[in-house]
C-alpha atoms as a PDB file:
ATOM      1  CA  UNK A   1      16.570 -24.389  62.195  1.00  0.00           C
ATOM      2  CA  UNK A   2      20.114 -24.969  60.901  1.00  0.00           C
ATOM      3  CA  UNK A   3      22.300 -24.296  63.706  1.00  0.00           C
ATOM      4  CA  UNK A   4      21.987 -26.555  66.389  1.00  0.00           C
ATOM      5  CA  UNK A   5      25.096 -25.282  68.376  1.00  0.00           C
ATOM      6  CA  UNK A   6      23.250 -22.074  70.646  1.00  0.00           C
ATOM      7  CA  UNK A   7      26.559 -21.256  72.080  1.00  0.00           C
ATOM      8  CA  UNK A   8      27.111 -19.877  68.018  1.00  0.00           C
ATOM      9  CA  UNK A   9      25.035 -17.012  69.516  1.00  0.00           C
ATOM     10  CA  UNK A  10      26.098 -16.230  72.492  1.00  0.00           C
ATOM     11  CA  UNK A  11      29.714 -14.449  73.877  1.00  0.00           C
ATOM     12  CA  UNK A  12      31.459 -15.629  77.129  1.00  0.00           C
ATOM     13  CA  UNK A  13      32.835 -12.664  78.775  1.00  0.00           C
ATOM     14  CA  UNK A  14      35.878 -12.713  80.768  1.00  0.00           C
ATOM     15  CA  UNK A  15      34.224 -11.309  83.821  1.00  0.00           C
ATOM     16  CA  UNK A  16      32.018 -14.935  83.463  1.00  0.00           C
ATOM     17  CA  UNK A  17      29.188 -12.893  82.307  1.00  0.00           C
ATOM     18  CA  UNK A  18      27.252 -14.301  78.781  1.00  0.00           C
ATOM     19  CA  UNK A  19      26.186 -11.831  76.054  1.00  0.00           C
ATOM     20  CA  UNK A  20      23.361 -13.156  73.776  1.00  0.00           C
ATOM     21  CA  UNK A  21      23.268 -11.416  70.421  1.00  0.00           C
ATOM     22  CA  UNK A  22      19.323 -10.941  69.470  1.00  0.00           C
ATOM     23  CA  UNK A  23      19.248 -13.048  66.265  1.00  0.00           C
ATOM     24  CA  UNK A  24      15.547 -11.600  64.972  1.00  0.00           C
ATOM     25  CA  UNK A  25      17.230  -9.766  62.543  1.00  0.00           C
ATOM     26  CA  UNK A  26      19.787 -12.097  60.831  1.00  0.00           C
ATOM     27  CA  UNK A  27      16.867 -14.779  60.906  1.00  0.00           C
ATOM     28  CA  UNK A  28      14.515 -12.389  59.456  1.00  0.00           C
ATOM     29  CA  UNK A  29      16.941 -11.965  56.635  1.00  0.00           C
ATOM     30  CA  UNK A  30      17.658 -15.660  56.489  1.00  0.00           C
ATOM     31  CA  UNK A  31      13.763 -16.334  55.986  1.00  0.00           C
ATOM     32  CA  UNK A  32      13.412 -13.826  53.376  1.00  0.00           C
ATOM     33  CA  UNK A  33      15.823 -15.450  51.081  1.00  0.00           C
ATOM     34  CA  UNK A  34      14.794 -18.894  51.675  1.00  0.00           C
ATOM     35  CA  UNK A  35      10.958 -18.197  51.250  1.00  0.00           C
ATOM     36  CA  UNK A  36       9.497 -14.143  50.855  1.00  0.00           C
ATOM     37  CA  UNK A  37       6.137 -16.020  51.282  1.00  0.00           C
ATOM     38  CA  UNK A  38       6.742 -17.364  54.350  1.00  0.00           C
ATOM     39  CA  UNK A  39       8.493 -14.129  55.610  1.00  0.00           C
ATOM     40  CA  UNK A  40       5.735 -11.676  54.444  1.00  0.00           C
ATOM     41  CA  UNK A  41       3.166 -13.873  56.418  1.00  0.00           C
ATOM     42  CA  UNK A  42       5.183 -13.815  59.701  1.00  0.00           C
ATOM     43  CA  UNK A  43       5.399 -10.054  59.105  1.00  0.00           C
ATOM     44  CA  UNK A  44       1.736  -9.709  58.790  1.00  0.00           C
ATOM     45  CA  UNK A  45       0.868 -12.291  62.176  1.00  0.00           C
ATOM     46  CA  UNK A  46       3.220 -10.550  64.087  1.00  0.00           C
ATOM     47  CA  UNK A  47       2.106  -6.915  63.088  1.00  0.00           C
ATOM     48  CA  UNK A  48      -1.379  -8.172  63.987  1.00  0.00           C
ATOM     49  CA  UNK A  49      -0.583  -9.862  67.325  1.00  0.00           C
ATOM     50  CA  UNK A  50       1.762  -6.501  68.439  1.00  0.00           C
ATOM     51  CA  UNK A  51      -1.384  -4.360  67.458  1.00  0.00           C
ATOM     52  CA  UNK A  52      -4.179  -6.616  69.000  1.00  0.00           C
ATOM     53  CA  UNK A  53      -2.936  -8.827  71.782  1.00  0.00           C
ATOM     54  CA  UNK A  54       0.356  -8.144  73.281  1.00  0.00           C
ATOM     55  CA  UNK A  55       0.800  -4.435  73.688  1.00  0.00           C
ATOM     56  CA  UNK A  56      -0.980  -2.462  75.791  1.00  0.00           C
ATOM     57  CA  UNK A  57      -3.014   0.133  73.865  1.00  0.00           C
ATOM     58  CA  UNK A  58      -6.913   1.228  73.042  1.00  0.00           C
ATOM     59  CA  UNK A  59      -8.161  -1.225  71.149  1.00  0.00           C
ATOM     60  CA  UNK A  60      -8.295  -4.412  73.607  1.00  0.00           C
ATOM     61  CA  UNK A  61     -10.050  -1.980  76.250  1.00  0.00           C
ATOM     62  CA  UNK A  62     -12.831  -2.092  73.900  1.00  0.00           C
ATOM     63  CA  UNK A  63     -13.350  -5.626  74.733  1.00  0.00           C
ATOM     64  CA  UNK A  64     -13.013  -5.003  78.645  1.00  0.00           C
ATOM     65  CA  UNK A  65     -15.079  -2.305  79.082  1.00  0.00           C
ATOM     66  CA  UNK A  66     -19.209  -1.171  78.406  1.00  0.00           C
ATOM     67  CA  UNK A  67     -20.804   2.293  78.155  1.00  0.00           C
ATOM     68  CA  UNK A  68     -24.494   2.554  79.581  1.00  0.00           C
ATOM     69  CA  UNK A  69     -26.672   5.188  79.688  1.00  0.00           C
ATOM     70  CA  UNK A  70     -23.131   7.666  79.683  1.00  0.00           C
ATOM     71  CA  UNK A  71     -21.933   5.667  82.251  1.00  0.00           C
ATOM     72  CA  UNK A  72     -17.877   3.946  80.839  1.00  0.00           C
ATOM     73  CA  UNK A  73     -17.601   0.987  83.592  1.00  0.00           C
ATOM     74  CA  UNK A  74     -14.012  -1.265  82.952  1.00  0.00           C
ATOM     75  CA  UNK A  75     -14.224  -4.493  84.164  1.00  0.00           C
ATOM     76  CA  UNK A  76     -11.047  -5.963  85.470  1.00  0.00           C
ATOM     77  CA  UNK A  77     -11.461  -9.725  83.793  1.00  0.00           C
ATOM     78  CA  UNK A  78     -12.625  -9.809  80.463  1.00  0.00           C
ATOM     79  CA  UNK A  79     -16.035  -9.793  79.358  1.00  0.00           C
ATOM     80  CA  UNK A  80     -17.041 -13.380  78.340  1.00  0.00           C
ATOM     81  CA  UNK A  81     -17.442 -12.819  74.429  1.00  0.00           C
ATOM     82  CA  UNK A  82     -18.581 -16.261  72.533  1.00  0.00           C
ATOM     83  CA  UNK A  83     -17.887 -14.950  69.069  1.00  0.00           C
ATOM     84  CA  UNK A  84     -14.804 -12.782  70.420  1.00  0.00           C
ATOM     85  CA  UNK A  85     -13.144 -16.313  71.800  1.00  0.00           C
ATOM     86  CA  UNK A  86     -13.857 -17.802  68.878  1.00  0.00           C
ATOM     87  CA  UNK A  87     -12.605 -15.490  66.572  1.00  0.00           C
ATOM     88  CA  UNK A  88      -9.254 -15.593  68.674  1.00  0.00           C
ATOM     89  CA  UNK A  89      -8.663 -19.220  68.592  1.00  0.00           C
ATOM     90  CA  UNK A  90      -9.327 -19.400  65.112  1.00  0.00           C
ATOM     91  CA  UNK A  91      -6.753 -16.525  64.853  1.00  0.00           C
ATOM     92  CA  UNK A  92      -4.344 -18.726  67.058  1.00  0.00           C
ATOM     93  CA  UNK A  93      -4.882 -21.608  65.166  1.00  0.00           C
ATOM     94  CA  UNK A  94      -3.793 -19.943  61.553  1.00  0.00           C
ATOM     95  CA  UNK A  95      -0.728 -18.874  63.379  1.00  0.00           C
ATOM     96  CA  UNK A  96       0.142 -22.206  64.262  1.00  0.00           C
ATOM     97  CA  UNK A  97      -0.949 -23.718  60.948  1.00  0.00           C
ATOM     98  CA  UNK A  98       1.492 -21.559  59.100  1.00  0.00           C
ATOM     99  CA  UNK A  99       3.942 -22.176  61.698  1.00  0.00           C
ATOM    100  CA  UNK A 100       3.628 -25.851  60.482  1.00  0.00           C
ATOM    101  CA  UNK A 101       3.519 -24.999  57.364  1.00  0.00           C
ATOM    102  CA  UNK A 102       6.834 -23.245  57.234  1.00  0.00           C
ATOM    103  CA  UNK A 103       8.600 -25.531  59.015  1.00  0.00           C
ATOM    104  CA  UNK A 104       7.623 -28.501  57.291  1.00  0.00           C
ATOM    105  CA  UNK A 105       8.480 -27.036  53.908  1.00  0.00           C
ATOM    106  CA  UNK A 106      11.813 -25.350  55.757  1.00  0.00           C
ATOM    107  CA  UNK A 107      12.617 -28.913  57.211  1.00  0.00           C
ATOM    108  CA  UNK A 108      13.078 -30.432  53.232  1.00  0.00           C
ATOM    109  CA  UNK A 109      15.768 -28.399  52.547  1.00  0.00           C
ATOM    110  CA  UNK A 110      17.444 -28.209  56.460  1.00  0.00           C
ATOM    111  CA  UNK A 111      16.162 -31.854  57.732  1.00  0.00           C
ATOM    112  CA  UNK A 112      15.436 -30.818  61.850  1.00  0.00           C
ATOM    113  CA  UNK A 113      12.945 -33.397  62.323  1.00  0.00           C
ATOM    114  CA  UNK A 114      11.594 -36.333  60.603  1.00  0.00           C
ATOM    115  CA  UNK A 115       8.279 -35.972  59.106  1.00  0.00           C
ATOM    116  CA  UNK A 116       6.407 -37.670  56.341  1.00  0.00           C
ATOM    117  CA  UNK A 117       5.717 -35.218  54.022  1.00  0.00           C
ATOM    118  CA  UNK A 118       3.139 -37.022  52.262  1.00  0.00           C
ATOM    119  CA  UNK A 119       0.906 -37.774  55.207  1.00  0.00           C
ATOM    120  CA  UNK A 120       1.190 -34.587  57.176  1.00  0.00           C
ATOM    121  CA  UNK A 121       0.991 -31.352  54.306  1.00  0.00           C
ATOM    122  CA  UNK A 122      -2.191 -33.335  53.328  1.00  0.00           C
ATOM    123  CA  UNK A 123      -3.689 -33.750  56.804  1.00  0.00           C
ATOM    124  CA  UNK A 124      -2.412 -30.546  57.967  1.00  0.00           C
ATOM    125  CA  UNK A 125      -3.825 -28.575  54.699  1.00  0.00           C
ATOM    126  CA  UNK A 126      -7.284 -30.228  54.701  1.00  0.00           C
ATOM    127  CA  UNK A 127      -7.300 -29.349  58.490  1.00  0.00           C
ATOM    128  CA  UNK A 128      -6.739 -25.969  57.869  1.00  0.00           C
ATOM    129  CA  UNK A 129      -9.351 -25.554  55.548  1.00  0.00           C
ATOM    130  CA  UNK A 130     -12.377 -26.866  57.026  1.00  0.00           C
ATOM    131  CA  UNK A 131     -11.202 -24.168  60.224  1.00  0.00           C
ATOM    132  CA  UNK A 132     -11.027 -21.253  57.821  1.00  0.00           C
ATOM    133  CA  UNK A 133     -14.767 -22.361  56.400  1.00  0.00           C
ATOM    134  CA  UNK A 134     -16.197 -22.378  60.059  1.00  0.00           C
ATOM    135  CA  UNK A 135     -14.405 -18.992  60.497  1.00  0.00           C
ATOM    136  CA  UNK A 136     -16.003 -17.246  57.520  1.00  0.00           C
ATOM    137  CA  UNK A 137     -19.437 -18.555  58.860  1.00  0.00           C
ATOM    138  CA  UNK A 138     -18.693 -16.812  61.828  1.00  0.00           C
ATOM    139  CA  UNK A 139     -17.836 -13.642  60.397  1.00  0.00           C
ATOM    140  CA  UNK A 140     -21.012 -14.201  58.098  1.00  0.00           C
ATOM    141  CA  UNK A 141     -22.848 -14.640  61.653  1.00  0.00           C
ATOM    142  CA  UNK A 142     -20.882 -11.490  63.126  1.00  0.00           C
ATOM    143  CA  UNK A 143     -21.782  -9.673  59.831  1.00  0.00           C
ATOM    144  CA  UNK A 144     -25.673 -10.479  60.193  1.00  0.00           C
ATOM    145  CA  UNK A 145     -25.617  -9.623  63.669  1.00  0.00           C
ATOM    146  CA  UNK A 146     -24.012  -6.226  63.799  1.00  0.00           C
ATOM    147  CA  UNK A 147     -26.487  -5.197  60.398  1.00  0.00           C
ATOM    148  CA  UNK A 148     -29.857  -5.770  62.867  1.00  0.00           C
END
Protein backbone atom coordinates (compact mmCIF):
# COMPACT_ATOMS: atom_id res chain seq x y z
CA UNK A 1 0.00 0.00 0.00
CA UNK A 2 3.21 1.97 0.62
CA UNK A 3 5.08 1.78 -2.48
CA UNK A 4 3.58 3.42 -5.21
CA UNK A 5 6.64 3.10 -7.62
CA UNK A 6 5.83 -0.81 -9.31
CA UNK A 7 8.98 -0.56 -11.24
CA UNK A 8 10.56 -1.13 -7.26
CA UNK A 9 9.52 -4.71 -8.18
CA UNK A 10 10.38 -5.43 -11.24
CA UNK A 11 14.17 -5.95 -13.11
CA UNK A 12 14.88 -4.65 -16.69
CA UNK A 13 17.03 -7.10 -18.35
CA UNK A 14 19.52 -6.22 -20.84
CA UNK A 15 18.11 -8.49 -23.46
CA UNK A 16 14.78 -5.89 -22.96
CA UNK A 17 13.11 -8.64 -21.20
CA UNK A 18 11.29 -7.59 -17.49
CA UNK A 19 11.61 -9.91 -14.46
CA UNK A 20 8.84 -9.41 -11.82
CA UNK A 21 9.87 -10.63 -8.39
CA UNK A 22 6.56 -12.37 -6.74
CA UNK A 23 6.14 -10.04 -3.71
CA UNK A 24 3.46 -12.55 -1.70
CA UNK A 25 6.03 -13.33 0.51
CA UNK A 26 7.74 -10.05 1.59
CA UNK A 27 4.05 -8.62 1.85
CA UNK A 28 2.98 -11.49 3.84
CA UNK A 29 5.75 -10.66 6.22
CA UNK A 30 5.05 -6.97 6.00
CA UNK A 31 1.29 -7.68 7.12
CA UNK A 32 2.27 -9.79 9.91
CA UNK A 33 4.19 -7.14 11.64
CA UNK A 34 1.87 -4.40 11.01
CA UNK A 35 -1.33 -6.36 12.14
CA UNK A 36 -1.10 -10.59 13.05
CA UNK A 37 -4.94 -10.11 13.09
CA UNK A 38 -5.31 -9.03 9.89
CA UNK A 39 -2.66 -11.56 8.56
CA UNK A 40 -4.12 -14.67 10.34
CA UNK A 41 -7.56 -13.80 8.71
CA UNK A 42 -6.14 -13.55 5.13
CA UNK A 43 -4.46 -16.88 5.93
CA UNK A 44 -7.64 -18.47 6.90
CA UNK A 45 -9.87 -16.82 3.56
CA UNK A 46 -7.33 -17.83 1.38
CA UNK A 47 -6.85 -21.46 2.80
CA UNK A 48 -10.64 -21.66 2.44
CA UNK A 49 -11.00 -20.23 -1.09
CA UNK A 50 -7.75 -22.64 -2.37
CA UNK A 51 -9.70 -25.63 -0.72
CA UNK A 52 -13.31 -24.74 -1.89
CA UNK A 53 -13.38 -22.60 -4.99
CA UNK A 54 -10.32 -22.23 -6.99
CA UNK A 55 -8.58 -25.56 -7.22
CA UNK A 56 -9.76 -28.29 -8.85
CA UNK A 57 -10.39 -31.17 -6.43
CA UNK A 58 -13.44 -33.48 -4.87
CA UNK A 59 -15.25 -31.42 -2.95
CA UNK A 60 -16.90 -28.83 -5.56
CA UNK A 61 -17.96 -32.04 -7.69
CA UNK A 62 -20.23 -32.64 -4.90
CA UNK A 63 -22.14 -29.66 -5.86
CA UNK A 64 -22.14 -30.61 -9.72
CA UNK A 65 -23.08 -33.90 -9.61
CA UNK A 66 -26.35 -36.34 -8.16
CA UNK A 67 -26.49 -40.09 -7.40
CA UNK A 68 -29.97 -41.83 -8.14
CA UNK A 69 -31.00 -45.06 -7.69
CA UNK A 70 -26.82 -46.09 -8.14
CA UNK A 71 -26.82 -44.13 -11.01
CA UNK A 72 -23.55 -40.91 -10.44
CA UNK A 73 -24.79 -38.42 -13.39
CA UNK A 74 -22.25 -34.97 -13.53
CA UNK A 75 -23.82 -32.21 -14.90
CA UNK A 76 -21.63 -29.88 -16.84
CA UNK A 77 -23.19 -26.33 -15.36
CA UNK A 78 -23.83 -26.25 -11.90
CA UNK A 79 -26.80 -27.35 -10.21
CA UNK A 80 -28.92 -24.27 -9.28
CA UNK A 81 -28.55 -24.44 -5.33
CA UNK A 82 -30.62 -21.42 -3.49
CA UNK A 83 -29.01 -21.95 -0.12
CA UNK A 84 -25.56 -23.02 -1.85
CA UNK A 85 -25.55 -19.33 -3.72
CA UNK A 86 -26.36 -17.84 -0.83
CA UNK A 87 -24.03 -19.24 1.37
CA UNK A 88 -21.28 -18.21 -1.28
CA UNK A 89 -22.09 -14.63 -1.55
CA UNK A 90 -22.29 -14.27 1.98
CA UNK A 91 -18.81 -15.97 1.97
CA UNK A 92 -17.73 -13.35 -0.76
CA UNK A 93 -19.04 -10.64 1.00
CA UNK A 94 -16.92 -11.33 4.47
CA UNK A 95 -13.96 -11.45 2.22
CA UNK A 96 -14.53 -8.17 0.98
CA UNK A 97 -15.64 -6.74 4.32
CA UNK A 98 -12.34 -7.63 5.86
CA UNK A 99 -10.69 -6.51 2.84
CA UNK A 100 -12.18 -3.07 3.84
CA UNK A 101 -11.53 -3.51 6.98
CA UNK A 102 -7.82 -3.92 6.65
CA UNK A 103 -7.30 -1.40 4.44
CA UNK A 104 -9.07 1.21 6.11
CA UNK A 105 -7.27 0.59 9.38
CA UNK A 106 -3.84 -0.01 7.09
CA UNK A 107 -4.63 3.40 5.29
CA UNK A 108 -4.23 5.47 9.01
CA UNK A 109 -0.91 4.64 9.35
CA UNK A 110 0.16 4.57 5.23
CA UNK A 111 -2.55 7.32 3.96
CA UNK A 112 -3.40 5.58 0.11
CA UNK A 113 -6.71 7.02 -0.09
CA UNK A 114 -8.81 9.47 1.64
CA UNK A 115 -11.51 8.13 3.71
CA UNK A 116 -13.49 9.38 6.64
CA UNK A 117 -12.88 7.16 9.20
CA UNK A 118 -15.68 8.12 11.26
CA UNK A 119 -18.41 7.65 8.71
CA UNK A 120 -17.23 4.55 6.93
CA UNK A 121 -15.81 1.85 10.00
CA UNK A 122 -19.33 2.67 11.39
CA UNK A 123 -21.34 2.08 8.21
CA UNK A 124 -19.13 -0.58 7.05
CA UNK A 125 -19.24 -2.50 10.64
CA UNK A 126 -23.03 -2.21 11.13
CA UNK A 127 -23.24 -3.50 7.47
CA UNK A 128 -21.37 -6.35 8.21
CA UNK A 129 -23.30 -7.38 10.97
CA UNK A 130 -26.76 -7.43 9.96
CA UNK A 131 -25.12 -9.91 6.79
CA UNK A 132 -23.54 -12.24 9.31
CA UNK A 133 -27.18 -12.38 11.29
CA UNK A 134 -29.01 -13.34 7.94
CA UNK A 135 -26.16 -15.88 7.42
CA UNK A 136 -26.56 -17.70 10.74
CA UNK A 137 -30.38 -17.88 9.94
CA UNK A 138 -29.45 -19.60 7.01
CA UNK A 139 -27.29 -22.05 8.47
CA UNK A 140 -30.09 -22.38 11.25
CA UNK A 141 -32.43 -23.08 8.05
CA UNK A 142 -29.65 -25.47 6.46
CA UNK A 143 -29.34 -27.06 9.98
CA UNK A 144 -33.26 -27.76 10.25
CA UNK A 145 -33.37 -28.97 6.88
CA UNK A 146 -30.64 -31.55 6.70
CA UNK A 147 -32.06 -32.96 10.54
CA UNK A 148 -35.71 -33.95 8.66
Amino acid sequence: MYERNEDVFREFLDDGTVHSYKITKTVGTWLEKESEQFAKSIHIMKNSINAFATHGNILPTSFNSTLDNGIFTFHFFDIEQPDITKQRLWWISDICFGFLDMSSMLNLKYPCFTLKEEEFLPFMHENHAKINEQKEILTKVMQLRNNS
